[in-house]
N, C-alpha and C. Protein backbone atom coordinates (compact mmCIF):
# COMPACT_ATOMS: atom_id res chain seq x y z
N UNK A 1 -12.42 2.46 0.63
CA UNK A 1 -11.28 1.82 1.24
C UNK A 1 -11.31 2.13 2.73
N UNK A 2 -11.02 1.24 3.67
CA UNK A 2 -11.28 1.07 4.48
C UNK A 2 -9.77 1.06 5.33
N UNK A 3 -9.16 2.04 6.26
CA UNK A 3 -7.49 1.98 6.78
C UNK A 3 -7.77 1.55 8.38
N UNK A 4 -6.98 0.99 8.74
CA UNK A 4 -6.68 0.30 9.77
C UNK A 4 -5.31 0.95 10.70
N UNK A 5 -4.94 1.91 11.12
CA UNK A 5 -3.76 2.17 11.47
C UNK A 5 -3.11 1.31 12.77
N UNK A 6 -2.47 0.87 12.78
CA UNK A 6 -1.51 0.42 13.32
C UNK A 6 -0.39 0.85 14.23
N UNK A 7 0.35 1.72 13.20
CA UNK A 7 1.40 2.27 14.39
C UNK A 7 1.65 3.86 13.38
N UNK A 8 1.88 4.57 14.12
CA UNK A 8 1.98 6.19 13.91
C UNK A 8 3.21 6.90 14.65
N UNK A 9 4.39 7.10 13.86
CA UNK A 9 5.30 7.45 14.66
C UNK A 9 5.59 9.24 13.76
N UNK A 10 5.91 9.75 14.92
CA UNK A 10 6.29 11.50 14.76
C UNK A 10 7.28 11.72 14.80
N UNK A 11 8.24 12.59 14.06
CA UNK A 11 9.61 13.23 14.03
C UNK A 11 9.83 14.29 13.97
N UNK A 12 9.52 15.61 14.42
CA UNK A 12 9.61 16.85 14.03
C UNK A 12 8.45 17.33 13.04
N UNK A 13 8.84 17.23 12.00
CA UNK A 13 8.14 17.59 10.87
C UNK A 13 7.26 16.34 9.85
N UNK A 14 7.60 15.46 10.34
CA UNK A 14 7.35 14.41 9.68
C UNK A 14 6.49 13.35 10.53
N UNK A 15 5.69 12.40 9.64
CA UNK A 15 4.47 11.08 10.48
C UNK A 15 4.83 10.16 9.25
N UNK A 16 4.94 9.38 10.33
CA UNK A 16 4.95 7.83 9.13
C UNK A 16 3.74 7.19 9.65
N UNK A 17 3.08 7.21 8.70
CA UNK A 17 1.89 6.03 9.14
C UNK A 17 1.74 4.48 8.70
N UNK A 18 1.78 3.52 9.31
CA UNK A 18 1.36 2.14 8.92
C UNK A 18 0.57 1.77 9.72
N UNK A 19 0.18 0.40 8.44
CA UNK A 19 -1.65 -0.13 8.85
C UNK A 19 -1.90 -0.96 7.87
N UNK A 20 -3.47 -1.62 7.70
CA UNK A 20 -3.73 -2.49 6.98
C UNK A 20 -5.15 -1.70 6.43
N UNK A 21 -5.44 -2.26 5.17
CA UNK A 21 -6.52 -2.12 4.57
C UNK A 21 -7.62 -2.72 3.75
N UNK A 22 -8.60 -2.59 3.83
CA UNK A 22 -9.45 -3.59 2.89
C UNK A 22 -10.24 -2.70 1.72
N UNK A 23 -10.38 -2.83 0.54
CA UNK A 23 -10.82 -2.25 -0.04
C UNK A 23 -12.11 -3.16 -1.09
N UNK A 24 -12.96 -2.41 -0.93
CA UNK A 24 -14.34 -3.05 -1.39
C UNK A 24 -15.06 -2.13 -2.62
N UNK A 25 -15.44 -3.24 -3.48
CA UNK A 25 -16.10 -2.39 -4.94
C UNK A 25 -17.65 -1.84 -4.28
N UNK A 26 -18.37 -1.38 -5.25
CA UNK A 26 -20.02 -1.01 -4.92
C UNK A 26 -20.74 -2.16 -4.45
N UNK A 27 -20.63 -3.44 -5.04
CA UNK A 27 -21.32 -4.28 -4.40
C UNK A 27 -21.07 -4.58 -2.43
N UNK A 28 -19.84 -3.47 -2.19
CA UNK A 28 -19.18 -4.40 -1.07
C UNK A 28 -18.67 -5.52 -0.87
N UNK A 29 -18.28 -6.38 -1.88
CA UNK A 29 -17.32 -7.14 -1.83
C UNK A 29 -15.92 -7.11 -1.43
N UNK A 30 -14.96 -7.81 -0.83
CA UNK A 30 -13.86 -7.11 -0.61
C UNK A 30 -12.90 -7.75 -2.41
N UNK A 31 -12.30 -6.67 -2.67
CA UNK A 31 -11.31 -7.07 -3.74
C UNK A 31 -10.04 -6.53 -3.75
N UNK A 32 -9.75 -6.80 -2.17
CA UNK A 32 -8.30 -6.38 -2.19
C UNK A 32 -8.27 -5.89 -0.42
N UNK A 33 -7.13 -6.63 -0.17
CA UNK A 33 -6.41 -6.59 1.45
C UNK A 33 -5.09 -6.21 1.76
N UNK A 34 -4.63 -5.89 2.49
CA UNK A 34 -3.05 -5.69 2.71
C UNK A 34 -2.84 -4.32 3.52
N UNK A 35 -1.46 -4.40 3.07
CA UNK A 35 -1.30 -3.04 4.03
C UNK A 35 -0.34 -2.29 3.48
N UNK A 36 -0.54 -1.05 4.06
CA UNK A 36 0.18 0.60 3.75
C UNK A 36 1.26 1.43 4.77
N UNK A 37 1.82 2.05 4.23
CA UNK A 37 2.82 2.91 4.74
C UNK A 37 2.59 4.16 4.34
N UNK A 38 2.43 5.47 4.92
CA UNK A 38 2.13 6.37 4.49
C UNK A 38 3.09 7.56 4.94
N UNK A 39 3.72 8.33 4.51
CA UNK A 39 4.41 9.55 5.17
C UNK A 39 3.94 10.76 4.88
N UNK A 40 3.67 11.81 5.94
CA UNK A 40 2.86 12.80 5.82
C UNK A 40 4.16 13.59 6.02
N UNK A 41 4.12 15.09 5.79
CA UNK A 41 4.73 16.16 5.81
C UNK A 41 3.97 17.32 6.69
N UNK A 42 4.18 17.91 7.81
CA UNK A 42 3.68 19.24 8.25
C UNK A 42 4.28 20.37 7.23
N UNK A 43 3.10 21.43 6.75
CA UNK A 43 3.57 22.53 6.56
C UNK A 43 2.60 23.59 6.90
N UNK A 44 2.00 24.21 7.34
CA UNK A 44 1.55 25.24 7.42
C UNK A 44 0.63 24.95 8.27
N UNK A 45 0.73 24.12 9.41
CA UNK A 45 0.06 23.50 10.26
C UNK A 45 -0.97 22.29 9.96
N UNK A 46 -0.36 21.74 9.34
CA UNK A 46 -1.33 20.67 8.40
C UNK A 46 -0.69 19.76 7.77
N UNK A 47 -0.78 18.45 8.01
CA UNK A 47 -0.29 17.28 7.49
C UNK A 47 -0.71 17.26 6.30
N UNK A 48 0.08 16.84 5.11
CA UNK A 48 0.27 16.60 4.02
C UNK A 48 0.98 15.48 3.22
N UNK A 49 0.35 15.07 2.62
CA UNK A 49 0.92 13.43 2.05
C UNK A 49 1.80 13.73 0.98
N UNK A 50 3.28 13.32 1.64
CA UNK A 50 4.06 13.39 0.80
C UNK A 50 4.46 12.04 -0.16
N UNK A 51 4.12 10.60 0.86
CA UNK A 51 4.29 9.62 -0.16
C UNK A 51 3.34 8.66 0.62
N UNK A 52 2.99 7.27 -0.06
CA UNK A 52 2.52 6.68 0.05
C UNK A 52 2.56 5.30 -0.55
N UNK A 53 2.43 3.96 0.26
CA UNK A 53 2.82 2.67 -0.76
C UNK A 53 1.88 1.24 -0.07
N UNK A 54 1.12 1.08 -1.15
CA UNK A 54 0.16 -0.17 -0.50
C UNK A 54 0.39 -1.54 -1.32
N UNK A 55 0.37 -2.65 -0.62
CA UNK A 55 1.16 -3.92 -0.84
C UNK A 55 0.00 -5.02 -0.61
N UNK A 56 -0.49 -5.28 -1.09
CA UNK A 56 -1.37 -6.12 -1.40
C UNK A 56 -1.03 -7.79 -1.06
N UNK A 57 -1.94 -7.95 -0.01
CA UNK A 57 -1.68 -9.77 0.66
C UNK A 57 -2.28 -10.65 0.07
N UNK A 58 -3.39 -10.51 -0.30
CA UNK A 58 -4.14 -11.59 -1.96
C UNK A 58 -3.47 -12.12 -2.64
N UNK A 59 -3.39 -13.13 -3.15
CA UNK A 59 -2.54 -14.32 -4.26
C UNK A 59 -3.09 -13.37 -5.13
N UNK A 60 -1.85 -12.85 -6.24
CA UNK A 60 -2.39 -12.49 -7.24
C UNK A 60 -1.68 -13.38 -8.79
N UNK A 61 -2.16 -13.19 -9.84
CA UNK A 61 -1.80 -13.95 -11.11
C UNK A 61 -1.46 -12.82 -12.00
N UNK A 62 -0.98 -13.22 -13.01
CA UNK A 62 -0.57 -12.09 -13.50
C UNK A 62 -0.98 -12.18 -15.34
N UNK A 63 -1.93 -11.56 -16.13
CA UNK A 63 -2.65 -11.87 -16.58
C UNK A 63 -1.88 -11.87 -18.13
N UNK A 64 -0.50 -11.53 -18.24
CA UNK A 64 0.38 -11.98 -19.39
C UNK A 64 1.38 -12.78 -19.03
N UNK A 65 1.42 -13.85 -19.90
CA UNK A 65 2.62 -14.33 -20.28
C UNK A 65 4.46 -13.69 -19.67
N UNK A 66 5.17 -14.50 -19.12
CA UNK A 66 6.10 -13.61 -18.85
C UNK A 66 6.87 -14.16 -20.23
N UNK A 67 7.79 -12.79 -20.74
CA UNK A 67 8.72 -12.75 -22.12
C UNK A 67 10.01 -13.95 -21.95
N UNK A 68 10.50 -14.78 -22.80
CA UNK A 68 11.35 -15.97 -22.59
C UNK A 68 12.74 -14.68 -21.96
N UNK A 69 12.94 -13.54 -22.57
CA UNK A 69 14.28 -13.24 -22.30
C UNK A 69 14.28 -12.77 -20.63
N UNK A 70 12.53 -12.69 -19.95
CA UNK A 70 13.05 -12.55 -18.37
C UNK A 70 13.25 -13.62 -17.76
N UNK A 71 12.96 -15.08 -18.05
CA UNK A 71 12.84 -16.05 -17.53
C UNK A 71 14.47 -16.34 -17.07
N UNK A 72 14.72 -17.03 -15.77
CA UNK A 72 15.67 -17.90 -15.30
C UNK A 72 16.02 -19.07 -16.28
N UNK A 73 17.40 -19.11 -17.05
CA UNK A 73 17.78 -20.46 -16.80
C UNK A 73 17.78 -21.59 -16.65
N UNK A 74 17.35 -22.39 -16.87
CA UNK A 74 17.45 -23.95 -16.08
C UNK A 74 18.78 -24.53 -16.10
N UNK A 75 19.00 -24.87 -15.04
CA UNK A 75 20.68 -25.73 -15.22
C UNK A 75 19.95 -27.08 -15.13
C-alpha cells in the first residue's frame, strides 16, 4: 500500500494525518484507491496509532442480495 499524505496537523499530544492511497496485489495491479485519516498518539516520545479509517473511491457492488426488510418503501 502505497500513502500519499496530504495534510498533517499537530495538537499537543496528538497528529491527525490525511491522504490518499493506492493499494496493489503481487501482480501490481491496483485493487483499490481512496483515502485515509489517521490519528497518532505521542507517548514516550513516539507516535503511536491510535485510530485509523480508509474509504475507498472505486464503484463498489456488493456481492449479496440486500434482505426485503432493509429495503425502502415504494410510495
Amino acid at each position: 500500500m502505497e500513502l500519499q499524505f496530504i495534510d498533517l496537523e499537530q495538537s499537543g499530544d496528538k497528529l491527525i494525518a490525511r491522504g490518499k492511497y493506492v493499494m496493489n496485489n503481487k501482480q501490481d495491479e491496483i485493487i483499490d484507491i481512496g483515502k485515509f485519516m489517521a490519528i497518532y498518539k505521542k507517548e514516550k516520545n513516539a507516535w503511536r496509532l491510535q485510530t485509523d479509517m480508509f474509504n475507498t473511491i472505486m464503484e463498489t457492488r456488493s456481492p449479496i442480495e440486500v434482505p426485503d426488510y432493509l429495503t425502502l418503501p415504494k410510495n
